[in-house]
C-alpha atoms as a PDB file:
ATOM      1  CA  UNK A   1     -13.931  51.910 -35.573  1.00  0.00           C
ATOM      2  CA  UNK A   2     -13.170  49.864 -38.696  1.00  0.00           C
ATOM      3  CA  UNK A   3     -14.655  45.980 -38.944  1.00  0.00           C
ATOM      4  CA  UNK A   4     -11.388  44.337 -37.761  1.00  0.00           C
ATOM      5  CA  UNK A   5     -11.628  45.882 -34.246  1.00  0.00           C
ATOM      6  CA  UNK A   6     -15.383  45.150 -33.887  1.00  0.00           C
ATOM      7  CA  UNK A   7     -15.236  41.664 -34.531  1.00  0.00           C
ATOM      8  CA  UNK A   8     -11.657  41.560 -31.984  1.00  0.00           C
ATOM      9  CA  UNK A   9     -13.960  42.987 -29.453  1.00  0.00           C
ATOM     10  CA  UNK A  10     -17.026  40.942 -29.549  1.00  0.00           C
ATOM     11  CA  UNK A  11     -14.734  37.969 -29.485  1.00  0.00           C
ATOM     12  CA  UNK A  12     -13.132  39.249 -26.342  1.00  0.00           C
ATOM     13  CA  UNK A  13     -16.870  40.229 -24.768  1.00  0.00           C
ATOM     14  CA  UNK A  14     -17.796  36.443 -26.070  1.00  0.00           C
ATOM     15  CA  UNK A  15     -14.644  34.881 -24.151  1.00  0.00           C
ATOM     16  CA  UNK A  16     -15.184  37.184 -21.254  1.00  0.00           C
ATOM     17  CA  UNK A  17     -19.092  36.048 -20.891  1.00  0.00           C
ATOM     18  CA  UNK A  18     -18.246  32.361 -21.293  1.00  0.00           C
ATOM     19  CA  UNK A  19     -15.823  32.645 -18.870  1.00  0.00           C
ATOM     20  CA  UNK A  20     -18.127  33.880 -16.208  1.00  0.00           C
ATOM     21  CA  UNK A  21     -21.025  31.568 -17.850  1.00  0.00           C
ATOM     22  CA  UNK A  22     -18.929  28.627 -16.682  1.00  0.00           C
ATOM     23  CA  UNK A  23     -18.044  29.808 -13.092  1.00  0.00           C
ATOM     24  CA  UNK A  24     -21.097  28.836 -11.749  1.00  0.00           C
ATOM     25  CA  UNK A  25     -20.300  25.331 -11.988  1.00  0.00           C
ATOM     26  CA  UNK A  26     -17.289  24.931 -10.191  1.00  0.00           C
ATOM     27  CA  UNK A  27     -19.852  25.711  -6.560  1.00  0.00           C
ATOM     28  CA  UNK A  28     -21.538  22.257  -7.621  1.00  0.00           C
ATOM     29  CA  UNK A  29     -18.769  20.339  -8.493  1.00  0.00           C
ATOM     30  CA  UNK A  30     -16.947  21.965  -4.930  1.00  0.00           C
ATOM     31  CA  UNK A  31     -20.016  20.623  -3.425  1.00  0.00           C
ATOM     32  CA  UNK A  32     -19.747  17.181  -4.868  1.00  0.00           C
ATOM     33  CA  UNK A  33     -16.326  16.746  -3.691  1.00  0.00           C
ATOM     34  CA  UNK A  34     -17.399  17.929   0.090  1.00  0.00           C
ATOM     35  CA  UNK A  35     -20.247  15.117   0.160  1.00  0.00           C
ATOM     36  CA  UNK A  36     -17.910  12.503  -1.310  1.00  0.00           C
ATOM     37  CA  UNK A  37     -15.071  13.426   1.611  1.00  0.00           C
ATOM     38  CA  UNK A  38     -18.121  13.646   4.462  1.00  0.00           C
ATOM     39  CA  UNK A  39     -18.913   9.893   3.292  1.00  0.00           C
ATOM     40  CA  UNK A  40     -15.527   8.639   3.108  1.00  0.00           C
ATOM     41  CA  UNK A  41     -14.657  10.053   6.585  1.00  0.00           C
ATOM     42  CA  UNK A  42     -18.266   8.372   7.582  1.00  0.00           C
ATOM     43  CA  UNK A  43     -16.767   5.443   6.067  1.00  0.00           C
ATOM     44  CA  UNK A  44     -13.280   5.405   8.074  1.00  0.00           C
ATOM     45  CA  UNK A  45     -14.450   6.303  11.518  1.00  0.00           C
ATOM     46  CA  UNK A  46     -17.044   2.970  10.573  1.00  0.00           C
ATOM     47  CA  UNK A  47     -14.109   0.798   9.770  1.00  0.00           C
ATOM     48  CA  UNK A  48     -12.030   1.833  12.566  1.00  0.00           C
ATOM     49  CA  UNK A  49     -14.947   1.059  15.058  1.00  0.00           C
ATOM     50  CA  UNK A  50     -15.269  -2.076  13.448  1.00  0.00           C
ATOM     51  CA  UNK A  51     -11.165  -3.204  13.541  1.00  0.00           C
ATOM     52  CA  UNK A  52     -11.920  -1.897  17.265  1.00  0.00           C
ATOM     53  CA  UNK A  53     -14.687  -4.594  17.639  1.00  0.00           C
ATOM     54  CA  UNK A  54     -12.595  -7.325  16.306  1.00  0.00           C
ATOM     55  CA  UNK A  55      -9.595  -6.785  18.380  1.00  0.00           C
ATOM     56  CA  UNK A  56     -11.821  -6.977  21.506  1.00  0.00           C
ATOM     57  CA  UNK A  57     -13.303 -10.364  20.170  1.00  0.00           C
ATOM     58  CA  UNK A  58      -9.454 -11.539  19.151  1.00  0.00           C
ATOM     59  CA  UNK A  59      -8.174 -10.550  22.953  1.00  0.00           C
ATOM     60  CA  UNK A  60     -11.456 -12.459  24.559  1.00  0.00           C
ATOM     61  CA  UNK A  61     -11.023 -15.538  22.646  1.00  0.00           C
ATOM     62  CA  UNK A  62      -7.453 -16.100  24.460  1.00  0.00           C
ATOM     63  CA  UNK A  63      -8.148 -18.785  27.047  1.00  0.00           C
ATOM     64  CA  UNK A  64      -7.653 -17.733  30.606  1.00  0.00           C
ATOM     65  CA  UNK A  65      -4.848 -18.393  32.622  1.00  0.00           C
ATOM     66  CA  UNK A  66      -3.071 -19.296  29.363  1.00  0.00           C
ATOM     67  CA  UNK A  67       0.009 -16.987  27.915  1.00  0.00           C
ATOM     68  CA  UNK A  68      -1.092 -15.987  24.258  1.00  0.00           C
ATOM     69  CA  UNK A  69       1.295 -13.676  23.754  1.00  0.00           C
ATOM     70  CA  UNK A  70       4.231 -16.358  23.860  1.00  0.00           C
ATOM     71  CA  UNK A  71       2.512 -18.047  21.016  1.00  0.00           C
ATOM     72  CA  UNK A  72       4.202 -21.772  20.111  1.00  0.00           C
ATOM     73  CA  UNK A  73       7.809 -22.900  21.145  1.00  0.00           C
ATOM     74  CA  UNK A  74       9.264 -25.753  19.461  1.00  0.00           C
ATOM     75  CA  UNK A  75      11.189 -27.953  22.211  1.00  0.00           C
ATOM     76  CA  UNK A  76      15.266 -29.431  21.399  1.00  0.00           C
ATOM     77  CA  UNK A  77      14.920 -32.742  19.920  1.00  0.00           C
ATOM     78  CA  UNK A  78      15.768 -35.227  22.820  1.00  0.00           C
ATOM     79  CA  UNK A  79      18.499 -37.419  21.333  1.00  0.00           C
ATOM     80  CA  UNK A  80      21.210 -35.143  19.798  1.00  0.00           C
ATOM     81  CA  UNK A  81      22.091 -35.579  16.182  1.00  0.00           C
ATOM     82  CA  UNK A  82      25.775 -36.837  15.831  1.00  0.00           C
ATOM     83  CA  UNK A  83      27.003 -36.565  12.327  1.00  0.00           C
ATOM     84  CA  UNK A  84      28.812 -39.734  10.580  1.00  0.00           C
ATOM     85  CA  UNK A  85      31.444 -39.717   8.235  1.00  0.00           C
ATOM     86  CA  UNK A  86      30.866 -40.393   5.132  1.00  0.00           C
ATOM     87  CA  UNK A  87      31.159 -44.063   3.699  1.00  0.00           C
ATOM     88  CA  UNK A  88      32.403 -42.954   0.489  1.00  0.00           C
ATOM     89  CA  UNK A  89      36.230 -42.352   0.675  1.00  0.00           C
ATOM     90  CA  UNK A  90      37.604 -38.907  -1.165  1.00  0.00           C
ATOM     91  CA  UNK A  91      39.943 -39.921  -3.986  1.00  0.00           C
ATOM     92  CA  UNK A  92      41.425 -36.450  -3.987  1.00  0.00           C
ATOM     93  CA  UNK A  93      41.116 -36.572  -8.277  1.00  0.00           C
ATOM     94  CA  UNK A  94      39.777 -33.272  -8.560  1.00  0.00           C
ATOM     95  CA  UNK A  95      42.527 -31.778 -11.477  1.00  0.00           C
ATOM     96  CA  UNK A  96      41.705 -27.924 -11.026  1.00  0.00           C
ATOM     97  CA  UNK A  97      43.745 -26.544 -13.802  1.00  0.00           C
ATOM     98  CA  UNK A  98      42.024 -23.500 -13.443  1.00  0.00           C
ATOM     99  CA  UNK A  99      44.207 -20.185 -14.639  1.00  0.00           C
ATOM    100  CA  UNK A 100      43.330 -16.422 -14.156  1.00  0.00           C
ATOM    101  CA  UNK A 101      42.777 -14.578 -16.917  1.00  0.00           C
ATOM    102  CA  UNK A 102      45.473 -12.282 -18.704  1.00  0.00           C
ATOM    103  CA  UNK A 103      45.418  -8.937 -17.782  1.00  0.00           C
END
């Protein structure tokens, strides 16, 4: 074998071993990303319990016997509005010499 070929395959063996050097690593980082997903789903199921709690607490603070579902209704006023004419008479001046553009 001449030099050229030597030094092409130690640089292969080098990539090769560097390659399985580095495997290793991805297990730790795999087991980073389970813990961080176990405490975010801890997380959720705490929230939901806790929008649970607060829905139970918003349903008991409706006062018995009243409807809280209808929430507020706004009653007609109790003398109807009858519009006036206006005091100021039109003159009718309005010179709308408008034309349409040239096509």
């Amino acid at each position: 074998m001449n030099m050229k070929t030597t030094k092409s395959y130690s640089a292969i063996i080098a990539l090769i071993a560097a390659g399985i050097i580095s495997a290793p690593a991805q297990p730790s980082e795999l087991d980073q990303l389970k813990s961080d997903m176990q405490t975010m789903q801890k997380n959720m199921a705490e929230m939901q319990q806790k929008i649970i709690e607060l829905e139970k607490e918003k349903s008991a603070w409706a006062a018995p016997g009243t409807n809280a579902a209808e929430g507020v209704s706004f009653l007609p006023p109790t003398k109807p509005i009858i519009p006036h004419a206006s005091a100021i008479a039109d003159r009718n001046n309005l010179n709308d010499q408008q034309e349409a553009a040239p096509r």
